[in-house]
N, C-alpha and C. Protein backbone atom coordinates (compact mmCIF):
# COMPACT_ATOMS: atom_id res chain seq x y z
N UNK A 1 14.54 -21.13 60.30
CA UNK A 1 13.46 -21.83 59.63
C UNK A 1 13.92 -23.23 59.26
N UNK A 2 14.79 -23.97 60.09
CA UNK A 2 15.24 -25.21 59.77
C UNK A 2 14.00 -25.99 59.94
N UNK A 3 13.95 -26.49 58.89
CA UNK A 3 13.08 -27.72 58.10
C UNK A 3 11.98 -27.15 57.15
N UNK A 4 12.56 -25.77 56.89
CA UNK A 4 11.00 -25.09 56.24
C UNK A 4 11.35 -25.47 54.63
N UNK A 5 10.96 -25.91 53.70
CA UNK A 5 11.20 -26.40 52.45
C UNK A 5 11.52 -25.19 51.37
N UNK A 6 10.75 -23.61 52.07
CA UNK A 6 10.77 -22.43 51.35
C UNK A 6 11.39 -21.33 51.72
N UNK A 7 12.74 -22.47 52.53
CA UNK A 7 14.00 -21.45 53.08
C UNK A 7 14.76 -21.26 52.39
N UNK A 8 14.90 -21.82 51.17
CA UNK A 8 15.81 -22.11 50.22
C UNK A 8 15.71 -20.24 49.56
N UNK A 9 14.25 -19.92 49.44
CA UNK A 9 14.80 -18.33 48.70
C UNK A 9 13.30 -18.94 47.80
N UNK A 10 12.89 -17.45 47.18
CA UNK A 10 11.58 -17.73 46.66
C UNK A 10 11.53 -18.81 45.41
N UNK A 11 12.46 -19.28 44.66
CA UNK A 11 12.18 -20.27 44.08
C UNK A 11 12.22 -21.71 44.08
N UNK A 12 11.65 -21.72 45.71
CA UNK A 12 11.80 -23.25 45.69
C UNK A 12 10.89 -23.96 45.51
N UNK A 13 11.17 -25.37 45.09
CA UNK A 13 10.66 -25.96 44.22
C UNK A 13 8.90 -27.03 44.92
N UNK A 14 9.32 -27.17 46.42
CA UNK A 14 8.20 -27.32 46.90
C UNK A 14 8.02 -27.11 48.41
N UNK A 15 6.57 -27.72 48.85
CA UNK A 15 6.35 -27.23 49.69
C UNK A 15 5.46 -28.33 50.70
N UNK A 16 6.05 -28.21 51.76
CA UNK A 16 5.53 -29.30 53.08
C UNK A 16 4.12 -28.31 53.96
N UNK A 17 3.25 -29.09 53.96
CA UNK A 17 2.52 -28.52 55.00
C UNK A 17 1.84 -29.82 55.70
N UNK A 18 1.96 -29.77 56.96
CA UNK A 18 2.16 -30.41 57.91
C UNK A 18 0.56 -30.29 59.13
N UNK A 19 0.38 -32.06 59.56
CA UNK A 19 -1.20 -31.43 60.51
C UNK A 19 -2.33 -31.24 59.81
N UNK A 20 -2.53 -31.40 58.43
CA UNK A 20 -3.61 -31.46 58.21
C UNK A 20 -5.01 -32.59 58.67
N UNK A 21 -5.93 -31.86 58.60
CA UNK A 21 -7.03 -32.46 59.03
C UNK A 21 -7.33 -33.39 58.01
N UNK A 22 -8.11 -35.00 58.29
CA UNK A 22 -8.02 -35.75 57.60
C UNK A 22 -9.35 -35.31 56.52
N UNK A 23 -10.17 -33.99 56.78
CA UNK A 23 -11.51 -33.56 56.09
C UNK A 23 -10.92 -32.88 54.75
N UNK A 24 -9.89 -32.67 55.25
CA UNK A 24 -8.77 -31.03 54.54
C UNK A 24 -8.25 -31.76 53.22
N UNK A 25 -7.08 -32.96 53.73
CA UNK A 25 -6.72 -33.74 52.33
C UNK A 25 -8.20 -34.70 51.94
N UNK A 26 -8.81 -34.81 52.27
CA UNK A 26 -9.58 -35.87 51.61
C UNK A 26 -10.05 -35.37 50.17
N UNK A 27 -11.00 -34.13 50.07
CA UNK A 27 -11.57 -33.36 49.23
C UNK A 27 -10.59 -33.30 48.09
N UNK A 28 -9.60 -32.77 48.05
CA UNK A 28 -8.68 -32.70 47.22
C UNK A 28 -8.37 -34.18 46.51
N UNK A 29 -8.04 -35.11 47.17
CA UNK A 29 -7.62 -36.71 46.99
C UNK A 29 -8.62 -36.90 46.13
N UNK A 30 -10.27 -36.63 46.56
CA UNK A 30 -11.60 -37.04 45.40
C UNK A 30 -11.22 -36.45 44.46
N UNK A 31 -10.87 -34.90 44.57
CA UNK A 31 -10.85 -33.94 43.30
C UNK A 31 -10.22 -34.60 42.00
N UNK A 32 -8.32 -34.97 42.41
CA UNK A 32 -7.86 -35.36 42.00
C UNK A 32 -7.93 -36.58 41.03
N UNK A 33 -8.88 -37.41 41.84
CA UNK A 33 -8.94 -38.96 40.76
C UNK A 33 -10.64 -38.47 39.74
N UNK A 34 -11.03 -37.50 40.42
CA UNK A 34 -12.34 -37.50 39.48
C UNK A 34 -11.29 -36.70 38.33
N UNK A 35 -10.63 -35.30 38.66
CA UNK A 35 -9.92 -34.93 37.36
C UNK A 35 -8.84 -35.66 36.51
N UNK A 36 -8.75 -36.85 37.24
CA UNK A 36 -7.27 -37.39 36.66
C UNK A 36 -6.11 -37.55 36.82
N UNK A 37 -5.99 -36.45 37.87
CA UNK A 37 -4.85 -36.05 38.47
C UNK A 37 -4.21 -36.54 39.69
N UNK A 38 -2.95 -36.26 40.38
CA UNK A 38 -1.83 -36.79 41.21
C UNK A 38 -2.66 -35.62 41.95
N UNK A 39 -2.49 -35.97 43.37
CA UNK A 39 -2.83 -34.81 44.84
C UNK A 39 -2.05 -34.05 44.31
N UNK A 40 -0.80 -34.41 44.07
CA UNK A 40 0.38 -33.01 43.57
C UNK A 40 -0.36 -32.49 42.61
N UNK A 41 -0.68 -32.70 41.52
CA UNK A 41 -1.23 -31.80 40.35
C UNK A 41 -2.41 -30.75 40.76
N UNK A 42 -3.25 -31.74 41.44
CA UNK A 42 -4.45 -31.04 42.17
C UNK A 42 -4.31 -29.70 42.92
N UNK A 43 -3.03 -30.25 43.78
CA UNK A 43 -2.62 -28.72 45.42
C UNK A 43 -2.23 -27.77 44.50
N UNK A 44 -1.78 -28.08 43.11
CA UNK A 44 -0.99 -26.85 42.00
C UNK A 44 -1.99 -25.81 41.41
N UNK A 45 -3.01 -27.31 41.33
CA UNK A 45 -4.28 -26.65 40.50
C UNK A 45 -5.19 -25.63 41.20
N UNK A 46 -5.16 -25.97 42.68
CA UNK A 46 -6.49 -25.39 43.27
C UNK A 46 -5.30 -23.94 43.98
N UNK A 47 -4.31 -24.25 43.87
CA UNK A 47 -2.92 -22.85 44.23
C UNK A 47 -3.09 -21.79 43.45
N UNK A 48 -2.90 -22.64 41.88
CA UNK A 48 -3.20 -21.50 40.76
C UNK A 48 -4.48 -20.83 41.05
N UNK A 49 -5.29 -21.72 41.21
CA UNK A 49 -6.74 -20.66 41.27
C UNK A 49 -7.33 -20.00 42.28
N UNK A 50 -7.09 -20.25 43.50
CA UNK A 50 -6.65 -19.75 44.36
C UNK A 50 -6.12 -18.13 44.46
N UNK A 51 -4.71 -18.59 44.09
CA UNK A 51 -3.97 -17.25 44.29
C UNK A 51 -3.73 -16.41 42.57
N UNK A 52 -3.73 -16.79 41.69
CA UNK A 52 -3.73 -16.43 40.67
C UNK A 52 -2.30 -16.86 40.13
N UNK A 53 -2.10 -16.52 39.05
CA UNK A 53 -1.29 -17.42 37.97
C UNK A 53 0.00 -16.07 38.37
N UNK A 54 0.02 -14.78 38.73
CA UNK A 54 1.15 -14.15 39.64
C UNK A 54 0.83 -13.46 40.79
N UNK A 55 1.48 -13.62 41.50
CA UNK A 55 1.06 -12.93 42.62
C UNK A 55 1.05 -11.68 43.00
N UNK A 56 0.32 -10.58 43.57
CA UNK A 56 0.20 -9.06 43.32
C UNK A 56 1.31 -8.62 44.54
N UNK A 57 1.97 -7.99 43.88
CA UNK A 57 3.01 -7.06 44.95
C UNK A 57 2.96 -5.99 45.76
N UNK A 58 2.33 -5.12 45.46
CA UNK A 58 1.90 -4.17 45.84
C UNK A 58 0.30 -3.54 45.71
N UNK A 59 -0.31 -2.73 46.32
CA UNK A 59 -1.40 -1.95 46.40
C UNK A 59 -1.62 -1.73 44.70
N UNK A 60 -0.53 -0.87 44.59
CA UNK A 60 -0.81 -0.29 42.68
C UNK A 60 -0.88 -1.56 42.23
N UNK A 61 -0.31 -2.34 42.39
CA UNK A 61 -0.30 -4.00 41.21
C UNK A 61 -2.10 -4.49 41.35
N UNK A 62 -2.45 -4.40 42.65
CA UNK A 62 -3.80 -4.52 42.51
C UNK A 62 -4.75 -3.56 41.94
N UNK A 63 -4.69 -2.21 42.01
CA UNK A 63 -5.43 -1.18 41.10
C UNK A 63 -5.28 -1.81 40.11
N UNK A 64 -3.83 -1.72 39.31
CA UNK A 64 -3.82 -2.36 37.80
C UNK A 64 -4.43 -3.25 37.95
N UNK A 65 -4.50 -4.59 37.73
CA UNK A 65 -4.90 -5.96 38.28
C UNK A 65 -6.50 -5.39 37.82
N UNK A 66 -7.21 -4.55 38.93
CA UNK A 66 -8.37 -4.31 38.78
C UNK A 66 -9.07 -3.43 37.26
N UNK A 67 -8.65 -2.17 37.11
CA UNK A 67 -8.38 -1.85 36.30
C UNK A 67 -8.49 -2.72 34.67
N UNK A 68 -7.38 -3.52 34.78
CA UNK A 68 -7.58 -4.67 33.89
C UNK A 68 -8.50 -5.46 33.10
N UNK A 69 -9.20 -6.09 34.81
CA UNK A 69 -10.06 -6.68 34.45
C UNK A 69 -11.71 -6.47 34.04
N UNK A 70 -11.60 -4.58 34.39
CA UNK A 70 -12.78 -4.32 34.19
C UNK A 70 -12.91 -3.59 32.94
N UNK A 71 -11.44 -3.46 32.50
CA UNK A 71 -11.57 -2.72 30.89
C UNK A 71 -11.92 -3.67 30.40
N UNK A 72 -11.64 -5.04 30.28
CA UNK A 72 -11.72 -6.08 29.89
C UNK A 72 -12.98 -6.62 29.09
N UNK A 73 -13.94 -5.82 30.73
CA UNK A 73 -15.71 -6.23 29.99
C UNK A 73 -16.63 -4.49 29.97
N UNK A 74 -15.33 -4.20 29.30
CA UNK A 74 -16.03 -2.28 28.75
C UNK A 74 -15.99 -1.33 30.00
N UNK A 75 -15.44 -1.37 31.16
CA UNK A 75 -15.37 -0.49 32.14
C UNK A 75 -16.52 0.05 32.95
N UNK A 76 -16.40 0.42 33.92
CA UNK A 76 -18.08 1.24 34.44
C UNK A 76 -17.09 2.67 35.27
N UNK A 77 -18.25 3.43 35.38
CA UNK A 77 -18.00 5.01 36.15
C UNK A 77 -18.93 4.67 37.21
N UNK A 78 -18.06 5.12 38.73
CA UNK A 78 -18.57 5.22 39.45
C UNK A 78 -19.72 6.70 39.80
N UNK A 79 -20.62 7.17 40.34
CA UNK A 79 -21.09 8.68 40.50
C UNK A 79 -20.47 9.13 41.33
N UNK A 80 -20.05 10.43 41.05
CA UNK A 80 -19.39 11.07 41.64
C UNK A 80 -20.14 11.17 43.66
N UNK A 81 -19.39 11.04 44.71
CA UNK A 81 -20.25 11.51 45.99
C UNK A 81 -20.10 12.50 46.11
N UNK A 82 -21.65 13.30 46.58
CA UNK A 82 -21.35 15.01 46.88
C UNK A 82 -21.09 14.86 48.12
N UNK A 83 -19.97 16.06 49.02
CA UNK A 83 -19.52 15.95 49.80
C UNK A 83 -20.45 17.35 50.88
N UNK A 84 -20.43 16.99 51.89
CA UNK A 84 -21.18 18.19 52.63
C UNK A 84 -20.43 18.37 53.35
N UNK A 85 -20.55 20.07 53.91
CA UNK A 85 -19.53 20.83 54.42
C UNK A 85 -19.26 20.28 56.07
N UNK A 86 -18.05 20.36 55.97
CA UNK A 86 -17.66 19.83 57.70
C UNK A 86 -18.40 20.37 58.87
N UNK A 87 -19.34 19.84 60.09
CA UNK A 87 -20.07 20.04 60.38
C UNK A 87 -19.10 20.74 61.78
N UNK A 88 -19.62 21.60 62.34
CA UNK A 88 -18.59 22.41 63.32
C UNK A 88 -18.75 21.29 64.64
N UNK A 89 -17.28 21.61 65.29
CA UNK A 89 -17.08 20.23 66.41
C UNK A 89 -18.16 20.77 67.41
N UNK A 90 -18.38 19.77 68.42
CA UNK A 90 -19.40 20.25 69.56
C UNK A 90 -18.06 21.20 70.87
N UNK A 91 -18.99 22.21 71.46
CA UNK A 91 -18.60 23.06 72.16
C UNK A 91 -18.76 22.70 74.11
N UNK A 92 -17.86 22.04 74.80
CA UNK A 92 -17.96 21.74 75.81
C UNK A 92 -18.20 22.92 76.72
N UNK A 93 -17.28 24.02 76.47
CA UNK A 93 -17.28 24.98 77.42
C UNK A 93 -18.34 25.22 78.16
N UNK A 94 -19.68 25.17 77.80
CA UNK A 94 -20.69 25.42 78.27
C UNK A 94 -21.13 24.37 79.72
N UNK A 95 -20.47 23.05 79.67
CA UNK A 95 -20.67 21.98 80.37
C UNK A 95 -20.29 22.46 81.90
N UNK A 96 -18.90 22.76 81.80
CA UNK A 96 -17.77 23.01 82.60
C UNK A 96 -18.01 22.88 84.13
């Protein structure tokens, strides 16, 4: 990964991305001076919200995660689905 900026090991400190379309940085560049902000502050800002403030590791980290956020605003119950009995496979023999 020579020249990759995030070879260093997960805490590195930044990050090159390369080829962008001139439609791609522009939006951000407006974002930035309408909020105040450096493009750098901006790519941090729209990262955080984006991906969230940590990133989920696993399957269970997202249950929790979910979980979370729905105790959060009082929870809901799903209804239970009734299940119907396995329907018998079809019988070729008769084809033969």
């Amino acid at each position: 990964m020579k020249g990759d900026k995030l070879a260093g090991g997960p805490h590195a400190k930044s990050l090159t991305i390369e080829d962008l379309d001139d439609g791609l940085i522009s939006r951000p560049r407006i974002q930035a001076t309408v909020h105040g902000r450096s493009i750098e502050d901006e790519a941090r800002t729209i990262l955080r919200s984006a991906l969230g403030e940590e990133p989920l590791r696993s399957g269970a980290d997202l249950v929790a995660s979910i979980r979370t956020k729905v105790a959060a605003i009082g929870g809901f119950e799903l209804p239970a689905v009734p299940r119907e009995p396995v329907r018998e496979p079809p019988c070729f023999d008769e084809w033969g």
